[in-house]
Structures are given as C-alpha cells and as structure tokens.
C-alpha atoms as a PDB file:
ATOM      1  CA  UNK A   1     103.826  90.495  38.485  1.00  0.00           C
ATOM      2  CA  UNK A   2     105.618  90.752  41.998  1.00  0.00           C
ATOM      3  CA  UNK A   3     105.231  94.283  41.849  1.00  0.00           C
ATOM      4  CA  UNK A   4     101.773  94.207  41.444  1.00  0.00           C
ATOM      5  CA  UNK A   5     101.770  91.736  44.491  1.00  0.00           C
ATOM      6  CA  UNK A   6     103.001  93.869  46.200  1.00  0.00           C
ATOM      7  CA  UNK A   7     101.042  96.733  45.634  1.00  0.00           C
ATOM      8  CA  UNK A   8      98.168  94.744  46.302  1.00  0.00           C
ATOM      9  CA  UNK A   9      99.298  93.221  49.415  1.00  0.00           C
ATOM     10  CA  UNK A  10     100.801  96.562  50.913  1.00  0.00           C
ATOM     11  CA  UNK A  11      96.888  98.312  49.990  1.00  0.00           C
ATOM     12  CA  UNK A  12      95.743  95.100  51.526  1.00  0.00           C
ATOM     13  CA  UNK A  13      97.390  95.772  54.956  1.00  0.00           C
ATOM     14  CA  UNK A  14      96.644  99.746  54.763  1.00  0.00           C
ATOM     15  CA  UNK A  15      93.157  98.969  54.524  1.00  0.00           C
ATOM     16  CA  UNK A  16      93.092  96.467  57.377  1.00  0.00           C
ATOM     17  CA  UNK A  17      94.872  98.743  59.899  1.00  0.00           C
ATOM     18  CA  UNK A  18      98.726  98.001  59.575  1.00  0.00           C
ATOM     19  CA  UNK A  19      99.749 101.196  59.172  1.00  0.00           C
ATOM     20  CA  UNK A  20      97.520 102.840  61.894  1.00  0.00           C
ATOM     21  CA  UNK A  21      98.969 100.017  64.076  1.00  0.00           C
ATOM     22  CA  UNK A  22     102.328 101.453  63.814  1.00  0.00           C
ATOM     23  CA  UNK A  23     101.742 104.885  64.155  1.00  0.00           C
ATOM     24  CA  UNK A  24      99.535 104.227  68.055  1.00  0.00           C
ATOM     25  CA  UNK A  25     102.341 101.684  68.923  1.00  0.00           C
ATOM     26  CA  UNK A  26     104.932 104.670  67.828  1.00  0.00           C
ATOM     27  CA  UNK A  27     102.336 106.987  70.047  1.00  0.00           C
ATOM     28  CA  UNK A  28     102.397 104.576  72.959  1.00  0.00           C
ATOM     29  CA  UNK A  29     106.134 104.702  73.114  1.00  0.00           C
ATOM     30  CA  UNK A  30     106.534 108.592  73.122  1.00  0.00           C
ATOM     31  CA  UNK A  31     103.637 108.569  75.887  1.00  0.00           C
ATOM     32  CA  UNK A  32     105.824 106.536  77.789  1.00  0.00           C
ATOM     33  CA  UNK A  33     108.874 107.845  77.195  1.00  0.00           C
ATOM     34  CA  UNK A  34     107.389 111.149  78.976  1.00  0.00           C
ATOM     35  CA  UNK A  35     106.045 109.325  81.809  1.00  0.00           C
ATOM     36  CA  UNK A  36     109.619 108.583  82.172  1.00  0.00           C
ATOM     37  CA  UNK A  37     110.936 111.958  81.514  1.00  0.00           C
ATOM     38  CA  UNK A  38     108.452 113.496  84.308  1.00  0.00           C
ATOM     39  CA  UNK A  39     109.891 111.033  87.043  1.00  0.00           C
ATOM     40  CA  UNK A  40     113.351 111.030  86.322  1.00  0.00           C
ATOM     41  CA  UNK A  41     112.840 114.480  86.429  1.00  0.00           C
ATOM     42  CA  UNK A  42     111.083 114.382  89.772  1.00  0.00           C
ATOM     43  CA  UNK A  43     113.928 112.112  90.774  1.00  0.00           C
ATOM     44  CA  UNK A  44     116.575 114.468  90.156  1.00  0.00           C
ATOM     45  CA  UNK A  45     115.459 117.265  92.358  1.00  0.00           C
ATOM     46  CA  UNK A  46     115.005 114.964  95.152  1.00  0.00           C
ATOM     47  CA  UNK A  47     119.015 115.410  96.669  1.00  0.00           C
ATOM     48  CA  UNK A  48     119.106 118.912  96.841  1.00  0.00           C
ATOM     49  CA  UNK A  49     115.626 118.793  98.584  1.00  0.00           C
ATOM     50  CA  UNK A  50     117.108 116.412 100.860  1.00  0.00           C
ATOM     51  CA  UNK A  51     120.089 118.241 101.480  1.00  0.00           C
ATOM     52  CA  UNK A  52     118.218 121.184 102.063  1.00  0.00           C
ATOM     53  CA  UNK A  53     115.865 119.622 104.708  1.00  0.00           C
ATOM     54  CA  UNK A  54     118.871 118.283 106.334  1.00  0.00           C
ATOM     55  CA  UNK A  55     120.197 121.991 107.449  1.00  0.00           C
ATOM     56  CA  UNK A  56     117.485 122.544 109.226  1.00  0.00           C
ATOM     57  CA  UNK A  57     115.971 119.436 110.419  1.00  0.00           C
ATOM     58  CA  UNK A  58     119.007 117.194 110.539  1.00  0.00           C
ATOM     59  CA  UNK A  59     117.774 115.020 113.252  1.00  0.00           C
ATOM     60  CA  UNK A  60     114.806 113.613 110.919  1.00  0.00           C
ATOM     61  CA  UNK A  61     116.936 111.468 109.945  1.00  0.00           C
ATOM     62  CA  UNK A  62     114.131 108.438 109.761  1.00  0.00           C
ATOM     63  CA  UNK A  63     112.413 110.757 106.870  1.00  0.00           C
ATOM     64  CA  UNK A  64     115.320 111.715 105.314  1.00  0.00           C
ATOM     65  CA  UNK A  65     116.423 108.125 105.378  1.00  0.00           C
ATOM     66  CA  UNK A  66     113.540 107.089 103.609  1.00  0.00           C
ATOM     67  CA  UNK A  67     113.311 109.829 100.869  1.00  0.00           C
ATOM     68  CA  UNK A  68     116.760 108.551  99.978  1.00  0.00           C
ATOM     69  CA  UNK A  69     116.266 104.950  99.792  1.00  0.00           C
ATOM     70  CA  UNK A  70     113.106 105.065  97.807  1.00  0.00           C
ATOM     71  CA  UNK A  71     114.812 107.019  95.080  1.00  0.00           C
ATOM     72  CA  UNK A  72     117.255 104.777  95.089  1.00  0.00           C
ATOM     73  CA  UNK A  73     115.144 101.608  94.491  1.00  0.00           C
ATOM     74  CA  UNK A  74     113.056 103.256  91.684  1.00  0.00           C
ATOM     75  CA  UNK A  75     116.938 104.306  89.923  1.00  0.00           C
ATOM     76  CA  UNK A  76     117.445 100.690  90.157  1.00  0.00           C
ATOM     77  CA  UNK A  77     114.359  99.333  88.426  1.00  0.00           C
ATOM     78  CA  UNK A  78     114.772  98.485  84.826  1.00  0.00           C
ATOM     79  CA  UNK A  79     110.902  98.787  83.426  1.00  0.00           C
ATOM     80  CA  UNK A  80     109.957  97.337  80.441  1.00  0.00           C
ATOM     81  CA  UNK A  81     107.099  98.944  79.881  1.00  0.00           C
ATOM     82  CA  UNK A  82     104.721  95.974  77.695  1.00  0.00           C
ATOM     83  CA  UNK A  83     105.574  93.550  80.336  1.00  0.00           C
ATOM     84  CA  UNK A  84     102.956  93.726  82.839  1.00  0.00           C
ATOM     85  CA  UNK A  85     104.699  92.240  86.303  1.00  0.00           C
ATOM     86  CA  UNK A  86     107.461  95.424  85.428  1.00  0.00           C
ATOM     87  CA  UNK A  87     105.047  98.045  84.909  1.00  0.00           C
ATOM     88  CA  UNK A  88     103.645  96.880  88.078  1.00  0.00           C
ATOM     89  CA  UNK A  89     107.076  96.551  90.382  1.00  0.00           C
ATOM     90  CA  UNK A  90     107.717 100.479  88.636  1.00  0.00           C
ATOM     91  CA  UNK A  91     104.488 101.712  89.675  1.00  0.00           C
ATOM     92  CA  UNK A  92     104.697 100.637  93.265  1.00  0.00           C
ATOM     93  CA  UNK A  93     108.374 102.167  93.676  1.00  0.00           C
ATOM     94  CA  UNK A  94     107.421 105.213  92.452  1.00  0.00           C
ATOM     95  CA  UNK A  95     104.162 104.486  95.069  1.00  0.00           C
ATOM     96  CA  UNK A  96     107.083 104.618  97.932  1.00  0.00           C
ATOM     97  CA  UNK A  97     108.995 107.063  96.476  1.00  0.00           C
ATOM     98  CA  UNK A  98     105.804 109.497  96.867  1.00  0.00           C
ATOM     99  CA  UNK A  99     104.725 108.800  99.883  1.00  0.00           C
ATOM    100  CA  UNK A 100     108.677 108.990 101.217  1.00  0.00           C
ATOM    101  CA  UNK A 101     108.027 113.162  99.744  1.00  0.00           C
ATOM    102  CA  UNK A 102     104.644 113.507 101.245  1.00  0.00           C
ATOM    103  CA  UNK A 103     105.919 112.089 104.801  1.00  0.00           C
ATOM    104  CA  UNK A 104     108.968 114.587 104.016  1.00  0.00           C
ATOM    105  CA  UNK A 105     106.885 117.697 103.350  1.00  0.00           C
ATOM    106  CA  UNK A 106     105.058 117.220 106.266  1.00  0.00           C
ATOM    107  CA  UNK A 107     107.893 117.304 108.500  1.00  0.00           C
ATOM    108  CA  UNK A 108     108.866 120.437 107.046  1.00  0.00           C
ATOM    109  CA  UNK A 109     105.508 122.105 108.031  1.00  0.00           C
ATOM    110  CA  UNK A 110     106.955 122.053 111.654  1.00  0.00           C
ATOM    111  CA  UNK A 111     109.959 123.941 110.628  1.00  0.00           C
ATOM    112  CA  UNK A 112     108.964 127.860 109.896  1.00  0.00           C
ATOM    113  CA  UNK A 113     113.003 129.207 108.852  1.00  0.00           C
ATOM    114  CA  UNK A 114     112.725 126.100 106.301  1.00  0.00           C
ATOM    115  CA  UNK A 115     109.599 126.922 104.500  1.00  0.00           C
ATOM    116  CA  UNK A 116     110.948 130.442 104.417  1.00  0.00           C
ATOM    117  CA  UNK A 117     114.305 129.558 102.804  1.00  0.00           C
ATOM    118  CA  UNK A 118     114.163 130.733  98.976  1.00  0.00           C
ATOM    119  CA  UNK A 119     116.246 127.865  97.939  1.00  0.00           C
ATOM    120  CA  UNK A 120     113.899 125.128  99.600  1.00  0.00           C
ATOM    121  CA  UNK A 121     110.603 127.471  98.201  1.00  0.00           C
ATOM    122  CA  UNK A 122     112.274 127.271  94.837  1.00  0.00           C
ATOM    123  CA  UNK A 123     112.220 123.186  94.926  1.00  0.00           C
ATOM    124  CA  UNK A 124     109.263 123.009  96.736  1.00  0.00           C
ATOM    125  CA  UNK A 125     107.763 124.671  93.257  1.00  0.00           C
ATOM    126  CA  UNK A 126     109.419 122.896  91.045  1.00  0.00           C
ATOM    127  CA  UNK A 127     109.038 119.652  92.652  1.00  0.00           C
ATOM    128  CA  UNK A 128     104.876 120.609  92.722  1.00  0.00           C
ATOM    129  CA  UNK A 129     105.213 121.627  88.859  1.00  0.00           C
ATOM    130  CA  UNK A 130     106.749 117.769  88.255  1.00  0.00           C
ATOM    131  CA  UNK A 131     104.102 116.261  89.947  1.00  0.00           C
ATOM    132  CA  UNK A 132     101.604 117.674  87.714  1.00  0.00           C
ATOM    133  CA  UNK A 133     103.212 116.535  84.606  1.00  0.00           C
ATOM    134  CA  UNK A 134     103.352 113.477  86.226  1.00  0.00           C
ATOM    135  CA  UNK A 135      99.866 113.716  86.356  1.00  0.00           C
ATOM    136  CA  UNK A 136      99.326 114.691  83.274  1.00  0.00           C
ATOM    137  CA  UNK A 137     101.828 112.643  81.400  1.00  0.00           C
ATOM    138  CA  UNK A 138     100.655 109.536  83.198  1.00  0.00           C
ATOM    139  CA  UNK A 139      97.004 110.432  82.551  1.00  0.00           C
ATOM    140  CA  UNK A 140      98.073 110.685  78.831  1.00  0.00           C
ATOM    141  CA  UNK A 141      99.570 107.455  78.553  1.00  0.00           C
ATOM    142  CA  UNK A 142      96.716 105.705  79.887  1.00  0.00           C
ATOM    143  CA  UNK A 143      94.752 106.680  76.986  1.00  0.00           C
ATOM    144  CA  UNK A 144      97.115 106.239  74.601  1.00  0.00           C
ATOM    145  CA  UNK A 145      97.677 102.051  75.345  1.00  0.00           C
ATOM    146  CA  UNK A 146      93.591 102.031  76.177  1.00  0.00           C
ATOM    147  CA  UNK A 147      93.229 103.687  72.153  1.00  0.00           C
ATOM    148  CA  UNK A 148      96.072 101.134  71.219  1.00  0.00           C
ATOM    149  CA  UNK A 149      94.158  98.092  73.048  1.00  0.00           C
ATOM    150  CA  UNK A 150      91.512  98.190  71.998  1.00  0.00           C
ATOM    151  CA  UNK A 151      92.046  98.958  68.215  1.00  0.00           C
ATOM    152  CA  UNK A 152      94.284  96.321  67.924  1.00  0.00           C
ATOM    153  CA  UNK A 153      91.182  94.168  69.435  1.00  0.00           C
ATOM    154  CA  UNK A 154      88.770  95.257  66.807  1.00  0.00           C
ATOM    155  CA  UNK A 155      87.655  93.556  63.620  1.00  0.00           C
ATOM    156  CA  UNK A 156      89.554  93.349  61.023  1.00  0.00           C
ATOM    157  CA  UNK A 157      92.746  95.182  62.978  1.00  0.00           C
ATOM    158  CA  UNK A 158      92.793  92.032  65.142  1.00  0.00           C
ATOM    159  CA  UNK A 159      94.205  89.533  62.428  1.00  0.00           C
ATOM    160  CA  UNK A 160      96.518  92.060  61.339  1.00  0.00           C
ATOM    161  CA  UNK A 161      97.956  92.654  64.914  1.00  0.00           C
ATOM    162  CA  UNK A 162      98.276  88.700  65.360  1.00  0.00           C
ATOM    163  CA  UNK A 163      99.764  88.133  62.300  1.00  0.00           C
ATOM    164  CA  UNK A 164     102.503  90.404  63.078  1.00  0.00           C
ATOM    165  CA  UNK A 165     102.652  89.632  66.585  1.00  0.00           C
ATOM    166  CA  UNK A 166     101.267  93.001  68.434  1.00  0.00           C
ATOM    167  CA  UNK A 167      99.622  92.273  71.445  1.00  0.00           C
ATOM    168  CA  UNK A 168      98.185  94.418  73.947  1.00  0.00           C
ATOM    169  CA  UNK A 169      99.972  96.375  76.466  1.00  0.00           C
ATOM    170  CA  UNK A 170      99.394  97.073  80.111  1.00  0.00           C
ATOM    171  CA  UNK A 171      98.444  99.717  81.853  1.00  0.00           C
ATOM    172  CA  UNK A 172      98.592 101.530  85.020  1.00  0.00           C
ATOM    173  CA  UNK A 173      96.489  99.989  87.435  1.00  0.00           C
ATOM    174  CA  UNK A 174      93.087 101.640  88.761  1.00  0.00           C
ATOM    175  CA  UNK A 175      94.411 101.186  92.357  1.00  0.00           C
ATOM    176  CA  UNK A 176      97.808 101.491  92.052  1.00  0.00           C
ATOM    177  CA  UNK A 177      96.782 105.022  90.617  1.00  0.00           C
ATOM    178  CA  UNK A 178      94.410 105.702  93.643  1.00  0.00           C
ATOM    179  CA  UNK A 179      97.250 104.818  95.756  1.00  0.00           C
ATOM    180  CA  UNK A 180      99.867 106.939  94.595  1.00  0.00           C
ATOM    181  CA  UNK A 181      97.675 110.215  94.348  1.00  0.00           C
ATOM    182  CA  UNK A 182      96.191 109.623  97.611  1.00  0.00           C
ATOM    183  CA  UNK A 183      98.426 111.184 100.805  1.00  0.00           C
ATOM    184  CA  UNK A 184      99.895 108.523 102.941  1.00  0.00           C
ATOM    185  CA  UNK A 185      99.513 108.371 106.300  1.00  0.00           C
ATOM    186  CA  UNK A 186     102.142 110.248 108.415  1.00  0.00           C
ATOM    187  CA  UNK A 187     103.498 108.137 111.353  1.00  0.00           C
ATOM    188  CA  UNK A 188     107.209 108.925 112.325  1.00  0.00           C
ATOM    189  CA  UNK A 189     107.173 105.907 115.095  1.00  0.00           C
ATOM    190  CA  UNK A 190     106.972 107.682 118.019  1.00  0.00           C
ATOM    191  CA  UNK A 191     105.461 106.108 121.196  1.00  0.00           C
ATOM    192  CA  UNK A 192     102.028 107.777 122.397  1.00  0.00           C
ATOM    193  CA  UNK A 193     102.813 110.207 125.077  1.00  0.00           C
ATOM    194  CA  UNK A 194     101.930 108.968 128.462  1.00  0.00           C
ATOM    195  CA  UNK A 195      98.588 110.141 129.560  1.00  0.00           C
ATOM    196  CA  UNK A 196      98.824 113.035 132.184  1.00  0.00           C
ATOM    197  CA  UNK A 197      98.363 111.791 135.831  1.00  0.00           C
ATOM    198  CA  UNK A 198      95.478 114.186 138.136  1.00  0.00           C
ATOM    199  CA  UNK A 199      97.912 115.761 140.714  1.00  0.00           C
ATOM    200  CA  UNK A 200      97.961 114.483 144.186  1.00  0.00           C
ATOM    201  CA  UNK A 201      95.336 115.536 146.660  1.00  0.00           C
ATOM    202  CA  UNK A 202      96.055 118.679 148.551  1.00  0.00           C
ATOM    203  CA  UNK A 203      96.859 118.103 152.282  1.00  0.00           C
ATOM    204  CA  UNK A 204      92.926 119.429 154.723  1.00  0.00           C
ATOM    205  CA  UNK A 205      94.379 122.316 156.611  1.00  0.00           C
END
C-alpha cells in the first residue's frame, strides 16, 4: 500500500510540473553560472590591459586608477543570484567596471604606438570577444529566469512551486541593462581651456 502511494503521489507531482520545475531551476543556475564565467573572465584580462596602458600612457593615472578600483569592488561582491537587492548591487559594479574600460579605451585612441602594440591588439580582441559573451550569456539568462517565472506562476505549476517553496527569481533590470551597454560619457576632469583673447590693436603708423 505505501508503494502504491507513492507511485501515485510521485505521477501526481510529474503531472503537475515538479519535475519540469527542477530541470528550469537546474537551467537557471547553469545560465548563471556563465554569466559569471564571462565576467570573471572579462575580469581577468583587465591587469595586463592595465599594465599595458601604463607603458605608454603612464601619466593617465586617473583612468588607470579607476579601471583598477572598479575591478576590485566587483571581486569583492558576493552575489547571490535569487536575492534581488544582490543581483542589483552586482549589476551596477559591473555598470562601473564597464564604463572604467570604455573611459580606458578611449584614452588609448590618443596614443598611436599603443594601438599598434601586438600585445595590447591581442587584449584589445580578446577583451571585445568577452564582451560579447557577456552579451550573449547575459541575454540567455534573462530568458531562462523569465521561462522559469513565469511557469512556476501558471496553473497548476503554481501550487506545486509553493508547496515546495520555489519562488520567483530576479532578473536583470531593463535599465540597468540599457546602462551598461550604452558608452559612458568621457570626462577626464580637466578645466575648459581659456578662451583665446583677439590680439592687441596694432600701433597707426
């Protein structure tokens, strides 16, 4: 007799989603776990770009500064992904952290012997193959927690998902995602230069 309760109970939950619950939830988690691959990736090229911008272009040091200090504050971010307030505090570190590169490349478009050197052309393309996967891998994720959401929000799923305690799981935010694709504004502090004064008057002969 308990066998057969179980049988019936275990085609019970099958039939009511259970099982598809676990295997988007299991879905979710790989999607994330690449979003996280792609930027710790991204992260990891970001010294020897740095160091490579610095021998030519030591003296930008406010750029180089700020490259370094935003990839330090994302390494020091714990994100839990299903908690929204983390997933929010991750996305607008890694916000920084890219517009710390874009402010970065820029400076290096004033340099000619940098964008020539084969070791900075060699990051430069694999830094511009990460930030695709980014792309990608972020774009993926997005529609794996939206496919998770909302089954887990449909009849009879629904019960099943709050009997066992899944709930849904936040996402990347439609600004947050404008913001970080979008190129910053590049503004390195310097004053205005002075407008030009007309030259004096020549003396009537």
């Amino acid at each position: 007799m308990r066998l057969i309760l179980l049988m019936v109970l275990a085609a019970l939950l099958s039939g009511c989603g259970y099982n598809q619950i676990q295997q988007k939830d299991e879905a979710v988690k790989a999607g994330w776990s690449e979003v996280l691959n792609q930027y710790k990736r991204r992260a990891d090229l970001i010294p020897n770009l740095v160091s490579t911008v610095k021998g030519y272009a030591a003296h930008e040091q406010q750029v180089l500064t700020q490259v370094t200090e935003a990839r330090a504050k994302v390494g020091q971010i714990n994100v839990n992904a299903d908690d929204a307030a983390s997933l929010q505090q991750f996305q607008q570190a890694q916000g920084e952290l890219s517009g710390a590169l874009s402010r970065l490349m820029a400076v290096v478009e004033s340099y000619p012997n940098l964008k020539a050197d084969q070791a900075f052309l060699n990051l430069q393309t694999q830094l511009e193959g990460t930030e695709n996967r980014i792309t990608v891998a972020r774009g993926r994720y997005i529609q794996l927690v939206q496919d998770y959401n909302t089954y887990i929000r449909s009849f009879p799923q629904n019960l099943v998902a709050m009997m066992f305690g899944y709930k849904q799981k936040p996402n990347f935010t439609v600004e947050n995602e404008r913001a970080i694709q979008e190129a910053p504004a590049v503004d390195f502090g310097q004053a205005p230069a002075a407008p030009q004064q007309p030259p004096p008057p020549q003396p009537a002969n």
